[in-house]
N, C-alpha and C. Protein backbone atom coordinates (compact mmCIF):
# COMPACT_ATOMS: atom_id res chain seq x y z
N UNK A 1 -72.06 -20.26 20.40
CA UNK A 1 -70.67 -19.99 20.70
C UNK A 1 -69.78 -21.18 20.34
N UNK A 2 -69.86 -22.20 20.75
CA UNK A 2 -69.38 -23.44 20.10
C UNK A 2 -69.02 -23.91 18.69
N UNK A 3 -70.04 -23.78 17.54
CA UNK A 3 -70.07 -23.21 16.49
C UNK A 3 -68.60 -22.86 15.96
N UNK A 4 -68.27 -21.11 16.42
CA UNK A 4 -67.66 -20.47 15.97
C UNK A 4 -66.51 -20.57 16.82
N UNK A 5 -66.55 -21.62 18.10
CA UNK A 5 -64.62 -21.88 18.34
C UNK A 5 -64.48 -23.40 17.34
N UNK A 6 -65.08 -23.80 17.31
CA UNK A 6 -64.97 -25.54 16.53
C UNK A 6 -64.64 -24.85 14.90
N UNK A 7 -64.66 -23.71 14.50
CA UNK A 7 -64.50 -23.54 13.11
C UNK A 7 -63.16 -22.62 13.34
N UNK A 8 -62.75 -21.63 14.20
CA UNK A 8 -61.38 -21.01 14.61
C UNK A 8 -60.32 -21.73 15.01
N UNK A 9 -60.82 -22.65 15.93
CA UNK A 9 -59.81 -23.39 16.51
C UNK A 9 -58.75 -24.24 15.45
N UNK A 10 -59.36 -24.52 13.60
CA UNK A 10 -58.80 -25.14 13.54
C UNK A 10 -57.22 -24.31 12.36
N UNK A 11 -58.38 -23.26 12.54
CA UNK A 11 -57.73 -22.19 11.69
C UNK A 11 -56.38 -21.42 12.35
N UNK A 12 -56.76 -21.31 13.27
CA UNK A 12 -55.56 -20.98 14.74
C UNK A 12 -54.35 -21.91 14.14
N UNK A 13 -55.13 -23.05 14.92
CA UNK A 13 -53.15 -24.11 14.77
C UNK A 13 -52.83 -23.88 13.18
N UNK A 14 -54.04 -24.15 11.97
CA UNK A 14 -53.38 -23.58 10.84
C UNK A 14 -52.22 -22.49 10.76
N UNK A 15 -52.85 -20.93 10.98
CA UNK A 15 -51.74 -20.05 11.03
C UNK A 15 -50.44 -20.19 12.11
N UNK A 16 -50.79 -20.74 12.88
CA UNK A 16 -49.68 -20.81 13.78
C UNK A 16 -48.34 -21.81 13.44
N UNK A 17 -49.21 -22.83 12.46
CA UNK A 17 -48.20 -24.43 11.85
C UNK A 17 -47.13 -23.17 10.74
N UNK A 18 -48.11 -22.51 9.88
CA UNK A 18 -47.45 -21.86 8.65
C UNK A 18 -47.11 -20.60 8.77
N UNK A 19 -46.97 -19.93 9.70
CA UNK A 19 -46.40 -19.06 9.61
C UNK A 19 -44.61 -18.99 10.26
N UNK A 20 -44.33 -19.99 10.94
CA UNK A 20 -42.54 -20.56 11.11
C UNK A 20 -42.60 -21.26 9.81
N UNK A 21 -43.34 -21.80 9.17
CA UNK A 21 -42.63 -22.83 7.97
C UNK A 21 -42.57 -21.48 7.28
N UNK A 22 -43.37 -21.06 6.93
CA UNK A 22 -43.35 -19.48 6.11
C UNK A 22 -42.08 -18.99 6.18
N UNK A 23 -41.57 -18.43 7.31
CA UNK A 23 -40.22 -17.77 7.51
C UNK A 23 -39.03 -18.35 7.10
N UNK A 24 -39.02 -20.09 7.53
CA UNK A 24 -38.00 -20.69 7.08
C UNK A 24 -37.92 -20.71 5.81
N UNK A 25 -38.97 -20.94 5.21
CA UNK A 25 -38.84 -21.17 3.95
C UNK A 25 -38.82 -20.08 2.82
N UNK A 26 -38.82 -18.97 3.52
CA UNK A 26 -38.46 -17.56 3.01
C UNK A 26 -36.65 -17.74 3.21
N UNK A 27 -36.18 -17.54 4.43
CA UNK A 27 -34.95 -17.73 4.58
C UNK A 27 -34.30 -18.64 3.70
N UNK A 28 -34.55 -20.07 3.67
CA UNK A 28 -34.03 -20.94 2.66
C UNK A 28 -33.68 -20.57 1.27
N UNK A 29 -34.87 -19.97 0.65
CA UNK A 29 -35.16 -19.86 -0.96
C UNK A 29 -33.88 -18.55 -0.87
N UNK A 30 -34.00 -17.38 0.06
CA UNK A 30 -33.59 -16.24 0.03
C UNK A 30 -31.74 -16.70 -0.10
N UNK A 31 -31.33 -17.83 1.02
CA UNK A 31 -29.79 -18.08 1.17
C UNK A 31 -29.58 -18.65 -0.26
N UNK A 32 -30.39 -19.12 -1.32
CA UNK A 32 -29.70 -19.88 -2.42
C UNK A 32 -29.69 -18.72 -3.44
N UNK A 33 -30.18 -17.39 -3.18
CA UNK A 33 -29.97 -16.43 -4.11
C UNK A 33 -28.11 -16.69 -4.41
N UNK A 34 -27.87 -16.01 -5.59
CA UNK A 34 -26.68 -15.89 -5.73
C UNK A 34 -26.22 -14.26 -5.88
N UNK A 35 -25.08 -13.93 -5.96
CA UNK A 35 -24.80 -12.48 -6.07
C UNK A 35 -24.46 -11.68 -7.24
N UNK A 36 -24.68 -11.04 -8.18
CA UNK A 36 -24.05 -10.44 -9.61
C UNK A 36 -22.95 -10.75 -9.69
N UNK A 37 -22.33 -10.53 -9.11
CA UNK A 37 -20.79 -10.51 -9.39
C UNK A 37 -20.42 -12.17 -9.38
N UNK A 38 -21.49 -13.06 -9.04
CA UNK A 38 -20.80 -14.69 -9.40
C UNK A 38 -21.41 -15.71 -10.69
N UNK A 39 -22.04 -14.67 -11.41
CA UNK A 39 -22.24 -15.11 -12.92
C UNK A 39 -21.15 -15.58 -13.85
N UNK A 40 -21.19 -16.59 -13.97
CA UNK A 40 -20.14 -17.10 -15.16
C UNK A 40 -19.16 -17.69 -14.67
N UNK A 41 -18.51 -17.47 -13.30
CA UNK A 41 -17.85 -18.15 -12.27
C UNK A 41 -18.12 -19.34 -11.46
N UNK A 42 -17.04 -19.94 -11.72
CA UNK A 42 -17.11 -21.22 -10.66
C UNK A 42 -16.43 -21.09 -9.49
N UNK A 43 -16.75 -21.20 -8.38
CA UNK A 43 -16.30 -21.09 -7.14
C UNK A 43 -15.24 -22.00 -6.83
N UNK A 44 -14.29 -21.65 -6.24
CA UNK A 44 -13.00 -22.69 -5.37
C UNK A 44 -13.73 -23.55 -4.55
N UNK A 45 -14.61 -23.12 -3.50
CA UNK A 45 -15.13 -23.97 -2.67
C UNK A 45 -16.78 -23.15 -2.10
N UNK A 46 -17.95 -23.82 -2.62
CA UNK A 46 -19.30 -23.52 -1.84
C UNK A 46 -19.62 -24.35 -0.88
N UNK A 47 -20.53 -24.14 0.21
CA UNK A 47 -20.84 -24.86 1.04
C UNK A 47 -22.54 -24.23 1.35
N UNK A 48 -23.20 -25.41 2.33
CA UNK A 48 -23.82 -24.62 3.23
C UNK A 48 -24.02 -25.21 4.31
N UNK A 49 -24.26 -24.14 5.68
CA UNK A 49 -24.45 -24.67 7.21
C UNK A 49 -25.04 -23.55 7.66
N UNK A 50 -24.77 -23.97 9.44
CA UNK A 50 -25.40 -22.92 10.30
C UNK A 50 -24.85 -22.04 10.39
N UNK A 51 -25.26 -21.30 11.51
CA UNK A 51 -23.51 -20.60 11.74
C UNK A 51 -24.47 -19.15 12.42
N UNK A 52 -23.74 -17.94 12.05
CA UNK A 52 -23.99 -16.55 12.56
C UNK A 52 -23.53 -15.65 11.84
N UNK A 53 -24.17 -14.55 11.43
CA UNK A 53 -24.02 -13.16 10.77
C UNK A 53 -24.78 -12.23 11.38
N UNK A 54 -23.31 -11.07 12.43
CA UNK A 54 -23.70 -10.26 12.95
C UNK A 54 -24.56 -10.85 14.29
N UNK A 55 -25.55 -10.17 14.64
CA UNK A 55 -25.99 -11.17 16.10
C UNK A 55 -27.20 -11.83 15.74
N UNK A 56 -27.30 -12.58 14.62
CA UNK A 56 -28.05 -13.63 14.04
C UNK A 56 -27.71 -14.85 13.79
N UNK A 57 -28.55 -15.94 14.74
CA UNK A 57 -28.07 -16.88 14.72
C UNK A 57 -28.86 -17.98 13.22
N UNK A 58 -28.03 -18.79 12.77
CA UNK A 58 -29.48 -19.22 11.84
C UNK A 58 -28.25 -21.01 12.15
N UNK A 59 -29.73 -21.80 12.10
CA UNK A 59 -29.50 -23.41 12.41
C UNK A 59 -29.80 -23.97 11.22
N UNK A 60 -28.88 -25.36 10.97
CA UNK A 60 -29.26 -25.55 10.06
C UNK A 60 -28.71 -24.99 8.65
N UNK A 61 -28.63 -25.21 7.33
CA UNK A 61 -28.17 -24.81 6.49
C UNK A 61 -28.48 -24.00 5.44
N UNK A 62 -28.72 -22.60 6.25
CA UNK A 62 -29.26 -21.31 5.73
C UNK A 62 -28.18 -20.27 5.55
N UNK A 63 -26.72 -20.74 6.34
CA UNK A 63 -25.82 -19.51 5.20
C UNK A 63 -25.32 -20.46 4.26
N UNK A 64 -25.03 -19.74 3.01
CA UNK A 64 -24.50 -19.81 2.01
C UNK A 64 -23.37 -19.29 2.02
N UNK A 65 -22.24 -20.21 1.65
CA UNK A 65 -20.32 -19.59 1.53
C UNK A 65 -20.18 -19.98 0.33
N UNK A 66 -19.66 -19.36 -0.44
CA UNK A 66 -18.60 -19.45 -1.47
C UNK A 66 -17.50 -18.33 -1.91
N UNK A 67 -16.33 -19.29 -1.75
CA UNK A 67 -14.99 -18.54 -1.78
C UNK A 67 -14.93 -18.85 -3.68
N UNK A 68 -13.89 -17.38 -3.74
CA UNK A 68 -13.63 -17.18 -5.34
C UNK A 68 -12.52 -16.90 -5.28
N UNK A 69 -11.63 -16.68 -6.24
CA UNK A 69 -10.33 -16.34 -6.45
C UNK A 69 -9.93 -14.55 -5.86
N UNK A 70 -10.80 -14.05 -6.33
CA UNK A 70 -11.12 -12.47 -5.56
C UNK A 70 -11.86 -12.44 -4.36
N UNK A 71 -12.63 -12.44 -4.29
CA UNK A 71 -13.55 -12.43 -2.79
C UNK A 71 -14.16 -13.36 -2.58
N UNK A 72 -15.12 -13.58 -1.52
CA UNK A 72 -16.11 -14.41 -1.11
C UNK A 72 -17.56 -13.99 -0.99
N UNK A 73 -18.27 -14.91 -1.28
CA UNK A 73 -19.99 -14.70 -0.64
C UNK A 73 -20.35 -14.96 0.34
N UNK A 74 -21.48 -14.41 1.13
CA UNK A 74 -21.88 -15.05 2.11
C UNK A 74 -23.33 -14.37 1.95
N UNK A 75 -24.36 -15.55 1.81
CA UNK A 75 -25.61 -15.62 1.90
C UNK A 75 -26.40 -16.14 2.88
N UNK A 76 -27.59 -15.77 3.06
CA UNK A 76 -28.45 -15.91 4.34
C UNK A 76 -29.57 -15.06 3.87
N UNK A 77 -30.25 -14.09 4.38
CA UNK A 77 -31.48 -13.52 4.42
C UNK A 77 -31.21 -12.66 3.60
N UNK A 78 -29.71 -11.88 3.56
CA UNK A 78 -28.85 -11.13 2.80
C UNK A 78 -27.84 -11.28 2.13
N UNK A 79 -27.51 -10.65 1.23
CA UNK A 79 -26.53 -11.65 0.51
C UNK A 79 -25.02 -10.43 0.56
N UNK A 80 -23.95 -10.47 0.77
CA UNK A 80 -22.61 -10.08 1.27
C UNK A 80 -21.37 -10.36 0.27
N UNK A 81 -20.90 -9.40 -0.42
CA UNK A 81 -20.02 -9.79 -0.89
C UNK A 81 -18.64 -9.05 -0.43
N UNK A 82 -17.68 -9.87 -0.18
CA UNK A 82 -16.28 -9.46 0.70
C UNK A 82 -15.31 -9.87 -0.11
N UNK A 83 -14.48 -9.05 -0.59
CA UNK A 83 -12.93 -8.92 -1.61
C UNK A 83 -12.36 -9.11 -0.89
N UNK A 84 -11.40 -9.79 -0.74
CA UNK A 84 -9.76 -10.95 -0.21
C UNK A 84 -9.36 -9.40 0.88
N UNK A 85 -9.13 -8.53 -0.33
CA UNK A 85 -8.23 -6.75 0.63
C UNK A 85 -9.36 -6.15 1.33
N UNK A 86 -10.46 -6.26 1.81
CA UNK A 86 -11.31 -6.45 2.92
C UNK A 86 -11.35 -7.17 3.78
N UNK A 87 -10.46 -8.06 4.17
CA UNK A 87 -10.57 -8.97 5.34
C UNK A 87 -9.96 -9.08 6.18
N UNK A 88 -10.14 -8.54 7.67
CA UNK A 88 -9.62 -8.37 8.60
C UNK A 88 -8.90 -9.12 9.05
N UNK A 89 -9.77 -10.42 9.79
CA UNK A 89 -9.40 -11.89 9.82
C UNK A 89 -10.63 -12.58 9.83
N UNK A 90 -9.46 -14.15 8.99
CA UNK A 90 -10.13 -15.37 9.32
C UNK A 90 -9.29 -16.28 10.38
N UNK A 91 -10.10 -16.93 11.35
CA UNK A 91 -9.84 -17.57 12.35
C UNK A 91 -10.84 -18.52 12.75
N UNK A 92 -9.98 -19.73 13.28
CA UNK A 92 -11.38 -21.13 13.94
C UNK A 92 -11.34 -20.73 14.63
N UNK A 93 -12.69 -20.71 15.61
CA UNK A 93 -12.70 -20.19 16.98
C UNK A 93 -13.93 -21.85 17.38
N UNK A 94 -13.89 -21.96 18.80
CA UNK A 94 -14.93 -22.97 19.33
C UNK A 94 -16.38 -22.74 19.75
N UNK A 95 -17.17 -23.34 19.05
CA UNK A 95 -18.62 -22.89 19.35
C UNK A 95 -19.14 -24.24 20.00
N UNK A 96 -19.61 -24.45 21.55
CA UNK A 96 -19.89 -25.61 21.96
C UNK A 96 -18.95 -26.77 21.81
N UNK A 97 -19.60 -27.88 21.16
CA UNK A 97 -18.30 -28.81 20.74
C UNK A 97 -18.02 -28.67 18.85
N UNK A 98 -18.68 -27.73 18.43
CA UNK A 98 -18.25 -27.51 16.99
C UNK A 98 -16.91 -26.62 17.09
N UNK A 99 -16.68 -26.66 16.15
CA UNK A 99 -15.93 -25.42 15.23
C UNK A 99 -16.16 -24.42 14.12
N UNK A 100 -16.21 -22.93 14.31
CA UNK A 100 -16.40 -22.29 13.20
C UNK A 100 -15.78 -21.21 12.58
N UNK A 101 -15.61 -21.37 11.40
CA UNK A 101 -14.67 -19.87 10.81
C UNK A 101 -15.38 -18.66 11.07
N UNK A 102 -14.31 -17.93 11.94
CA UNK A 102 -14.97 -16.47 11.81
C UNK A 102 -14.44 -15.42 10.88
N UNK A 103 -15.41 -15.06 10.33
CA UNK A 103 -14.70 -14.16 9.20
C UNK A 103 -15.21 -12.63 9.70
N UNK A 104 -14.11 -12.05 9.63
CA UNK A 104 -14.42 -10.08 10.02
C UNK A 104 -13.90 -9.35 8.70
N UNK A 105 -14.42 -8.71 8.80
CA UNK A 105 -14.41 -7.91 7.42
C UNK A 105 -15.24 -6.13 7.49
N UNK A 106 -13.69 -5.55 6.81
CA UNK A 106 -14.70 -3.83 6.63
C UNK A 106 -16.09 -3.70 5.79
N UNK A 107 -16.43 -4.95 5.46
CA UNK A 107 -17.71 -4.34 4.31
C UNK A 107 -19.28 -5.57 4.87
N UNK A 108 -18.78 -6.00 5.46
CA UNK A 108 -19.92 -7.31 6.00
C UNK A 108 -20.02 -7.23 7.79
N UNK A 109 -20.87 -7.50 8.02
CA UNK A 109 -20.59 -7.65 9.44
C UNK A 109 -20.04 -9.29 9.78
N UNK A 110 -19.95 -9.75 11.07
CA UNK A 110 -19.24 -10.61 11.41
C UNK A 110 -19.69 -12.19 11.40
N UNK A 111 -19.04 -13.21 9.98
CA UNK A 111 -19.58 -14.70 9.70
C UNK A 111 -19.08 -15.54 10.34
N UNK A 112 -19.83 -16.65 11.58
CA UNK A 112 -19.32 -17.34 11.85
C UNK A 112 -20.25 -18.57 11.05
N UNK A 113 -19.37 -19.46 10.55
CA UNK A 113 -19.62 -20.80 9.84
C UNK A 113 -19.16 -22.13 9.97
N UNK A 114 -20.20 -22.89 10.18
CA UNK A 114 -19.56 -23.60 10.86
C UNK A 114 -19.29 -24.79 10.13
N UNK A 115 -18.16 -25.70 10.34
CA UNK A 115 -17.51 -26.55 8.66
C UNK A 115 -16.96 -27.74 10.21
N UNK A 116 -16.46 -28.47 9.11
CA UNK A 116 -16.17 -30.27 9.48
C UNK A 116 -15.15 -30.35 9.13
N UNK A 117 -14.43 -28.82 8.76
CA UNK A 117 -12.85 -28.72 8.43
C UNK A 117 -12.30 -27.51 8.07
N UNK A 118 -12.64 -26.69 9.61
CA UNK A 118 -12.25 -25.81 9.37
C UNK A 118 -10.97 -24.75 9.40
N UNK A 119 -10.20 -25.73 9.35
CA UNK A 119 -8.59 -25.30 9.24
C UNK A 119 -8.35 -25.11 7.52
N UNK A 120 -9.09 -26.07 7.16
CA UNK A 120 -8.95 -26.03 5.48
C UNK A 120 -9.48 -25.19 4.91
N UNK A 121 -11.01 -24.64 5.45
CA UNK A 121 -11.51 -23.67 5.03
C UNK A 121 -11.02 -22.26 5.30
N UNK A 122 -10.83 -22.47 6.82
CA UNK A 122 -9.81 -21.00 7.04
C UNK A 122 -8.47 -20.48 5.63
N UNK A 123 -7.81 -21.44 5.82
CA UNK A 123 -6.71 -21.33 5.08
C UNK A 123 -7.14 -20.94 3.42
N UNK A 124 -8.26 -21.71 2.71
CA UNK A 124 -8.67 -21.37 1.46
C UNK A 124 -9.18 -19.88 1.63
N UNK A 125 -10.13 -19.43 2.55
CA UNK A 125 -10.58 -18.23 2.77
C UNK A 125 -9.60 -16.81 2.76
N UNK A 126 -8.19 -17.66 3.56
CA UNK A 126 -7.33 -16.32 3.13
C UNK A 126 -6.89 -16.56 2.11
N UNK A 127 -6.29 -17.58 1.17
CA UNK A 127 -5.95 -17.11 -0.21
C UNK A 127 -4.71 -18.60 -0.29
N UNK A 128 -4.21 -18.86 0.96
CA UNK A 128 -3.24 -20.22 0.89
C UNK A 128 -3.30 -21.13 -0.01
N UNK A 129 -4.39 -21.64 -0.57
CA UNK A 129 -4.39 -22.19 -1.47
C UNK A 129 -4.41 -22.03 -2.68
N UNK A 130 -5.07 -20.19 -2.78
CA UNK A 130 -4.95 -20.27 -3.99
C UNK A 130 -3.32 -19.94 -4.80
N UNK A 131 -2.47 -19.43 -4.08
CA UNK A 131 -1.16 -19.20 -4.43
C UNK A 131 -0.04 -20.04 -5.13
């Protein structure tokens, strides 16, 4: 009996070490996908952080934002694309002691992202800057 826990045991913490790195690192590779529609385009402003899409929280810098002259991206596990005349609102709202843009929209469910300036980002997100 000994034997055969001294040869499991070590296989155990194995699957148990790689199967969260597994996921993250599914998530990671998955948020740097990009979307069809941003071929050949350069973005106004990309980023990446933590944040929330829908009632998913992800830590760390697994969504993907980039604003365009027409719409925006938003990547994570899924990838979201939202046109300027889809957007309900953008607004900073307070998360703990951060700050994050929440973006609502008829075609995405609900991005909160969280930025180190997000009055600037708000404002690029609705279009202020680009005008």
């Amino acid at each position: 009996m000994e034997p055969l826990f001294a040869l499991l045991c070590p296989c155990f913490v194995l699957f148990v070490l790689a199967v969260p790195i597994g996921i993250l690192g599914s998530i990671f590779i998955r948020s740097r996908r990009r979307h069809p529609d941003e071929e050949g385009l350069e973005p106004i402003w990309e980023g990446r952080s933590g944040g929330r899409i829908g009632w998913l929280n992800y830590k760390g810098p697994f969504i993907r934002l980039a604003v365009y002259e027409d719409f925006i991206v938003v990547g994570a596990f899924s990838l979201y694309r939202i046109d300027r005349e889809d957007l309900v609102s953008v607004e900073v709202v307070r998360f703990f002691l951060m700050q994050r843009v929440k973006i609502e929209s008829r075609t995405a469910p609900t991005v909160q992202f969280a930025s180190t300036s997000p009055e600037w980002l708000r404002d690029t997100i609705r279009g202020e800057e680009w005008d």
